[in-house]
C-alpha atoms as a PDB file:
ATOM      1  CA  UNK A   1      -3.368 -12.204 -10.788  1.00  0.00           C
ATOM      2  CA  UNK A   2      -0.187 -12.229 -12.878  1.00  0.00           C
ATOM      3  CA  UNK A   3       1.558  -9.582 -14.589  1.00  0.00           C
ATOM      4  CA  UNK A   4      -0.131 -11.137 -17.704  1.00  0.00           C
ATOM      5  CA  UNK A   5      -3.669 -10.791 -16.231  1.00  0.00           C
ATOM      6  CA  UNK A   6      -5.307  -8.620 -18.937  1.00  0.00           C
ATOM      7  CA  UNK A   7      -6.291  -5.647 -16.083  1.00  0.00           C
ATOM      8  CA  UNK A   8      -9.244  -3.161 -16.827  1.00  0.00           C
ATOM      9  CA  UNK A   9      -8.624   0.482 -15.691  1.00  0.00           C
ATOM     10  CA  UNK A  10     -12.085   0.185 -15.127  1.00  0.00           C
ATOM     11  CA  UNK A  11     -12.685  -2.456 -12.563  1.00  0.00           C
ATOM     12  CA  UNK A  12     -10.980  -0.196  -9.573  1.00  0.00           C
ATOM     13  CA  UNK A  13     -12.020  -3.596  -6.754  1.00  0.00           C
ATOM     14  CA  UNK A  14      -9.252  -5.685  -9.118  1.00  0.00           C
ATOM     15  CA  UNK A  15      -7.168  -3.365 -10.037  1.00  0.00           C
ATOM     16  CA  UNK A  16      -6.470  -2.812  -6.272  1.00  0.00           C
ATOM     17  CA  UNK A  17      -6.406  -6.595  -5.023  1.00  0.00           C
ATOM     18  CA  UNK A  18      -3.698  -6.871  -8.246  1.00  0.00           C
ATOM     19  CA  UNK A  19      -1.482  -3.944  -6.694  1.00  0.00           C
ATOM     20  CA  UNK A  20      -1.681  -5.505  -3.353  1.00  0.00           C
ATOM     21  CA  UNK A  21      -1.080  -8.978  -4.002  1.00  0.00           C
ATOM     22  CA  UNK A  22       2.331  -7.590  -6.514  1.00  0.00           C
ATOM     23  CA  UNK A  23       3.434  -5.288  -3.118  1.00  0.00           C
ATOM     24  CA  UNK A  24       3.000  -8.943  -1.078  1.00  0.00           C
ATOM     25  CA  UNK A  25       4.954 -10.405  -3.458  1.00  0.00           C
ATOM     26  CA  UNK A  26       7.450  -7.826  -3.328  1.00  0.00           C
ATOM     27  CA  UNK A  27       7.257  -8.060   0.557  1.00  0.00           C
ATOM     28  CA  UNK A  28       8.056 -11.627   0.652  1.00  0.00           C
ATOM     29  CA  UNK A  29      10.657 -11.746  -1.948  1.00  0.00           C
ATOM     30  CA  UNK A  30      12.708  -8.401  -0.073  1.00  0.00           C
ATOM     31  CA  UNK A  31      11.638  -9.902   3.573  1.00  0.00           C
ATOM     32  CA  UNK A  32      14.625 -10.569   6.196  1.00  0.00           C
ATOM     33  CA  UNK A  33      14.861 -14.120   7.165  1.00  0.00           C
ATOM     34  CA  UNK A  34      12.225 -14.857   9.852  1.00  0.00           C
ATOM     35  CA  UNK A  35      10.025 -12.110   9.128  1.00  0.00           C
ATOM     36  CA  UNK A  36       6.424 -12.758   8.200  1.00  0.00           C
ATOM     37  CA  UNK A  37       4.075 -10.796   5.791  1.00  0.00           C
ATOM     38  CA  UNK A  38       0.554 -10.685   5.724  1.00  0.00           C
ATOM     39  CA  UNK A  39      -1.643 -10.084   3.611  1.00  0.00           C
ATOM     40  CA  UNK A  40      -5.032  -8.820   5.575  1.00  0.00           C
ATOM     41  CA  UNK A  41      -7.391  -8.930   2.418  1.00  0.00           C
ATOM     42  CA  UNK A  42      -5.874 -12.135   1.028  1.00  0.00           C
ATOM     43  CA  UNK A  43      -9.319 -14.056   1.550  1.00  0.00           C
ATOM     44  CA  UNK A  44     -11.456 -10.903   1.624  1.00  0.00           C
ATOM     45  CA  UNK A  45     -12.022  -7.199   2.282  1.00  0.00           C
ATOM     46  CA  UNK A  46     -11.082  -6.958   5.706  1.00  0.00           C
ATOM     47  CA  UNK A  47     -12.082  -2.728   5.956  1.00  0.00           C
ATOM     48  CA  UNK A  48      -8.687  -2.435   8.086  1.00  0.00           C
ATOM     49  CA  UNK A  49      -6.811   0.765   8.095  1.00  0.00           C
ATOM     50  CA  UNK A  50      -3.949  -1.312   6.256  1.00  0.00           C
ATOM     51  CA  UNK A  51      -3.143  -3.788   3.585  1.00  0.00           C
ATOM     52  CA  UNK A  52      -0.497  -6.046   4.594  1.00  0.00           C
ATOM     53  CA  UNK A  53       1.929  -6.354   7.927  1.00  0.00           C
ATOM     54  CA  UNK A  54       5.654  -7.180   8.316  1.00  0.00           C
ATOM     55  CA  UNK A  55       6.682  -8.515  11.089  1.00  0.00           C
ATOM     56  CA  UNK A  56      10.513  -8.984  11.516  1.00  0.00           C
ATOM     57  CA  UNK A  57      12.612  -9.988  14.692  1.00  0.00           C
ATOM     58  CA  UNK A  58      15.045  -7.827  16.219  1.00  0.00           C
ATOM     59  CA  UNK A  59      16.365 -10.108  18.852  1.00  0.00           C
ATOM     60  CA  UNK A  60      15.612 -11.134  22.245  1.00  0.00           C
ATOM     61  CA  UNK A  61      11.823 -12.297  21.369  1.00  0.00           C
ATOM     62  CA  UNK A  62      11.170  -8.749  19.838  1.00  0.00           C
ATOM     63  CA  UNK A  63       9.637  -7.781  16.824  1.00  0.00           C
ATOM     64  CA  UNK A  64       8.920  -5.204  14.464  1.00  0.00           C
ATOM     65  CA  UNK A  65       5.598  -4.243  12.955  1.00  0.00           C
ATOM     66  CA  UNK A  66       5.290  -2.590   9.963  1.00  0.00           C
ATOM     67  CA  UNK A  67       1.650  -1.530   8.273  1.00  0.00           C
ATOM     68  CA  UNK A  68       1.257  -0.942   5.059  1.00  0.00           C
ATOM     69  CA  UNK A  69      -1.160   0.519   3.121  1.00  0.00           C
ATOM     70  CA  UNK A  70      -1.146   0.218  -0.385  1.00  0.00           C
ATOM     71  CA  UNK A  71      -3.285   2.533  -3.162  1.00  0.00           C
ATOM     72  CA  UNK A  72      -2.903   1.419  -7.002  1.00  0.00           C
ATOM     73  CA  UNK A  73      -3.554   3.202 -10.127  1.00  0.00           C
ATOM     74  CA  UNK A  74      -3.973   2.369 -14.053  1.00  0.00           C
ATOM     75  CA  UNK A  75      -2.005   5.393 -14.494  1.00  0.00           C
ATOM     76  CA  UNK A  76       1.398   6.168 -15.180  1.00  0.00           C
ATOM     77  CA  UNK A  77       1.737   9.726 -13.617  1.00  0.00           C
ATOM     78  CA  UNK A  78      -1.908  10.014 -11.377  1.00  0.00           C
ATOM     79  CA  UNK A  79      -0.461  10.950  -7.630  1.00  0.00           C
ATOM     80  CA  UNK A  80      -4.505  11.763  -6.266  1.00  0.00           C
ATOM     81  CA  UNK A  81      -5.828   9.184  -4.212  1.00  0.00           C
ATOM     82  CA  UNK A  82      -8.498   8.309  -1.614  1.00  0.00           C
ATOM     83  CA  UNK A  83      -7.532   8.113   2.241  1.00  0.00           C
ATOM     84  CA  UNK A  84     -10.393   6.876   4.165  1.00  0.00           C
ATOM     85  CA  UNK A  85     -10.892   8.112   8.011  1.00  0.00           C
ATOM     86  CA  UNK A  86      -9.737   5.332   9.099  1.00  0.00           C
ATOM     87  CA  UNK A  87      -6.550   5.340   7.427  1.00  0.00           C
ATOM     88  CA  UNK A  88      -6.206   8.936   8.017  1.00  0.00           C
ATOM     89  CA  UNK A  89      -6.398   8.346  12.298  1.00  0.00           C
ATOM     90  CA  UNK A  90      -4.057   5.224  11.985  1.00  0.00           C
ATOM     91  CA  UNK A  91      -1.237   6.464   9.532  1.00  0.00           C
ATOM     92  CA  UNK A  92      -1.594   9.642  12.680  1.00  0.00           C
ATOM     93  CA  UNK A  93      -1.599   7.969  15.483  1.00  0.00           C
ATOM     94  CA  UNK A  94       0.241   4.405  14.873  1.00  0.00           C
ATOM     95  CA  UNK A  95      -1.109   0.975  16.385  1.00  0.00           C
ATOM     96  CA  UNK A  96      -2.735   1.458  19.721  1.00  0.00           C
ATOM     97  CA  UNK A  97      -1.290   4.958  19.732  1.00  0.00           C
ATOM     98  CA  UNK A  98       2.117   3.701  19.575  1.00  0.00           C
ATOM     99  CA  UNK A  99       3.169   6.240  16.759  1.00  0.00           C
ATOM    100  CA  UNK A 100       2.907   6.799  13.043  1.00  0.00           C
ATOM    101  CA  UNK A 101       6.806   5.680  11.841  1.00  0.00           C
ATOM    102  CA  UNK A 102       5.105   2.229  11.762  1.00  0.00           C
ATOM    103  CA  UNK A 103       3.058   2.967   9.025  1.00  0.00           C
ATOM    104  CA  UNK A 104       4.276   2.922   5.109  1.00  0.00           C
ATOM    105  CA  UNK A 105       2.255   3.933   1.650  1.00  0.00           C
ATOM    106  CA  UNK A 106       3.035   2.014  -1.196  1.00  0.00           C
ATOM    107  CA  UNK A 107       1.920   3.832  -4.429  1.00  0.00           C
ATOM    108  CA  UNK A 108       1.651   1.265  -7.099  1.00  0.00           C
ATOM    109  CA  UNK A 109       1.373   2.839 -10.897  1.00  0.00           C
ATOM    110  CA  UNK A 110       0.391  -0.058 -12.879  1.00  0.00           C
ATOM    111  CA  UNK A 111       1.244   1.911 -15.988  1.00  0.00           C
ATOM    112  CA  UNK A 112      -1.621   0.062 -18.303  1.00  0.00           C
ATOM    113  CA  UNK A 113      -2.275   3.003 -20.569  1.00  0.00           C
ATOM    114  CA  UNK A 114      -1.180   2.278 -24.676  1.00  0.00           C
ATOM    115  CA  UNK A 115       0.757  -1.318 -22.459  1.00  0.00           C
ATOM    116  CA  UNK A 116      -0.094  -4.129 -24.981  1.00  0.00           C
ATOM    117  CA  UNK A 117      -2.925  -6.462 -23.794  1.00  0.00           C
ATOM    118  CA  UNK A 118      -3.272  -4.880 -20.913  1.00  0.00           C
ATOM    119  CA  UNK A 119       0.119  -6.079 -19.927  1.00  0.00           C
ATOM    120  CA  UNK A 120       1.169  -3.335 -16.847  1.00  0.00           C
ATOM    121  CA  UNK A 121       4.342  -2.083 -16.396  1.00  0.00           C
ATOM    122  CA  UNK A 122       4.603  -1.530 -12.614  1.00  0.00           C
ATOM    123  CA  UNK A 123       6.357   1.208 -10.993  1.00  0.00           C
ATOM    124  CA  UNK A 124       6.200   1.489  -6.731  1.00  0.00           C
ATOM    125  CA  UNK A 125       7.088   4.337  -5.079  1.00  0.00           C
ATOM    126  CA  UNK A 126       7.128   4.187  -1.156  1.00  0.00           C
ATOM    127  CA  UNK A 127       6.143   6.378   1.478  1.00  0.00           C
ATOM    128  CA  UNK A 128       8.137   5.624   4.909  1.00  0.00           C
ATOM    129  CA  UNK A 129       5.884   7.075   8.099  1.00  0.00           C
ATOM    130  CA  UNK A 130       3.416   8.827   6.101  1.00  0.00           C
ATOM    131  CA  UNK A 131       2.531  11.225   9.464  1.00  0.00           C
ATOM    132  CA  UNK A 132       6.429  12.363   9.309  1.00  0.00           C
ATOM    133  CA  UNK A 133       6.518  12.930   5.641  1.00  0.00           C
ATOM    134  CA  UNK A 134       3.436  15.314   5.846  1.00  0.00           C
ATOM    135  CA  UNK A 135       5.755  17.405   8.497  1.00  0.00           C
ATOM    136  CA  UNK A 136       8.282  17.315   5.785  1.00  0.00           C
ATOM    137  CA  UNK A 137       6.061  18.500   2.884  1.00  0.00           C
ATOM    138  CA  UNK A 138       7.218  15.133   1.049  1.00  0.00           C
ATOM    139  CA  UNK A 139       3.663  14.406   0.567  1.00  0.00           C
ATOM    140  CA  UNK A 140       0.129  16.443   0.584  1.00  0.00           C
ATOM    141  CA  UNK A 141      -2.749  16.184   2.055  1.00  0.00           C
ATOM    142  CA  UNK A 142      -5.719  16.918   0.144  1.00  0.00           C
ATOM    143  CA  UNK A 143      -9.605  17.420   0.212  1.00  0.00           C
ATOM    144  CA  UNK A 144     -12.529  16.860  -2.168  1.00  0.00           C
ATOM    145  CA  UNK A 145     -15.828  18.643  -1.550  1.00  0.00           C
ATOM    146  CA  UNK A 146     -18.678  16.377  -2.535  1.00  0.00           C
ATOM    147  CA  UNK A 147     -21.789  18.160  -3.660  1.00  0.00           C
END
């Protein structure tokens, strides 16, 4: 799934997998020594509330756990996306209740419209504790009536 991969705008299923495998990349490349990432749909769709998981040590036999969803779109400027329930309750509530600052949103704009071949252009923009930023009006929540 390289940058050179020829994506369709179309075909949302690879579209996505290609915008999560670039944020594990990204991940791995940024992660502090020791830390592991994890990408949960690597082998297949694993319908969890999240996409990938950083784990980093603090010390002391403790570590950190990050979740991280990640949504992608063809488009350079489209800021609408799905939230299923599921993702919804955890970005809320946190792991096992333990709070939402665990829980990040990585927006990934692929940027393929008029990009030669297909070619993206990638541009991330990241959400830290998605349940805080919706207290802070950084971010929206919105819904869709289906009729």
């Amino acid at each position: 799934m390289g940058l050179g991969s020829g994506l369709d705008p179309r075909d949302k299923w690879k579209l996505g997998r290609w915008g999560e495998a670039l944020v594990y990349e990204v991940l791995l490349a940024r992660a502090a020594p020791g830390a592991k990432v994890r990408w949960m749909n690597a082998i297949e769709e694993t319908r969890a509330p999240y996409d990938l998981l950083v784990e980093t040590p603090e010390g002391n036999g403790r570590w950190r756990t990050t979740f991280i969803e990640v949504k992608t779109t063809a488009h350079p400027d489209k800021n609408v996306f799905e939230v299923s329930p599921a993702e919804y309750e955890f970005f809320q509530t946190g792991f096992q209740g333990g709070g939402s600052g665990n829980f990040h949103l990585y927006r990934v704009y692929a940027n393929l419209a008029g990009a030669a071949g297909g070619v993206p252009r990638p541009r991330i923009v990241v959400v830290t504790d998605v349940a805080r930023a919706l207290e802070l009006k950084a971010v929206k929540l919105c819904l869709a009536v289906m009729r």
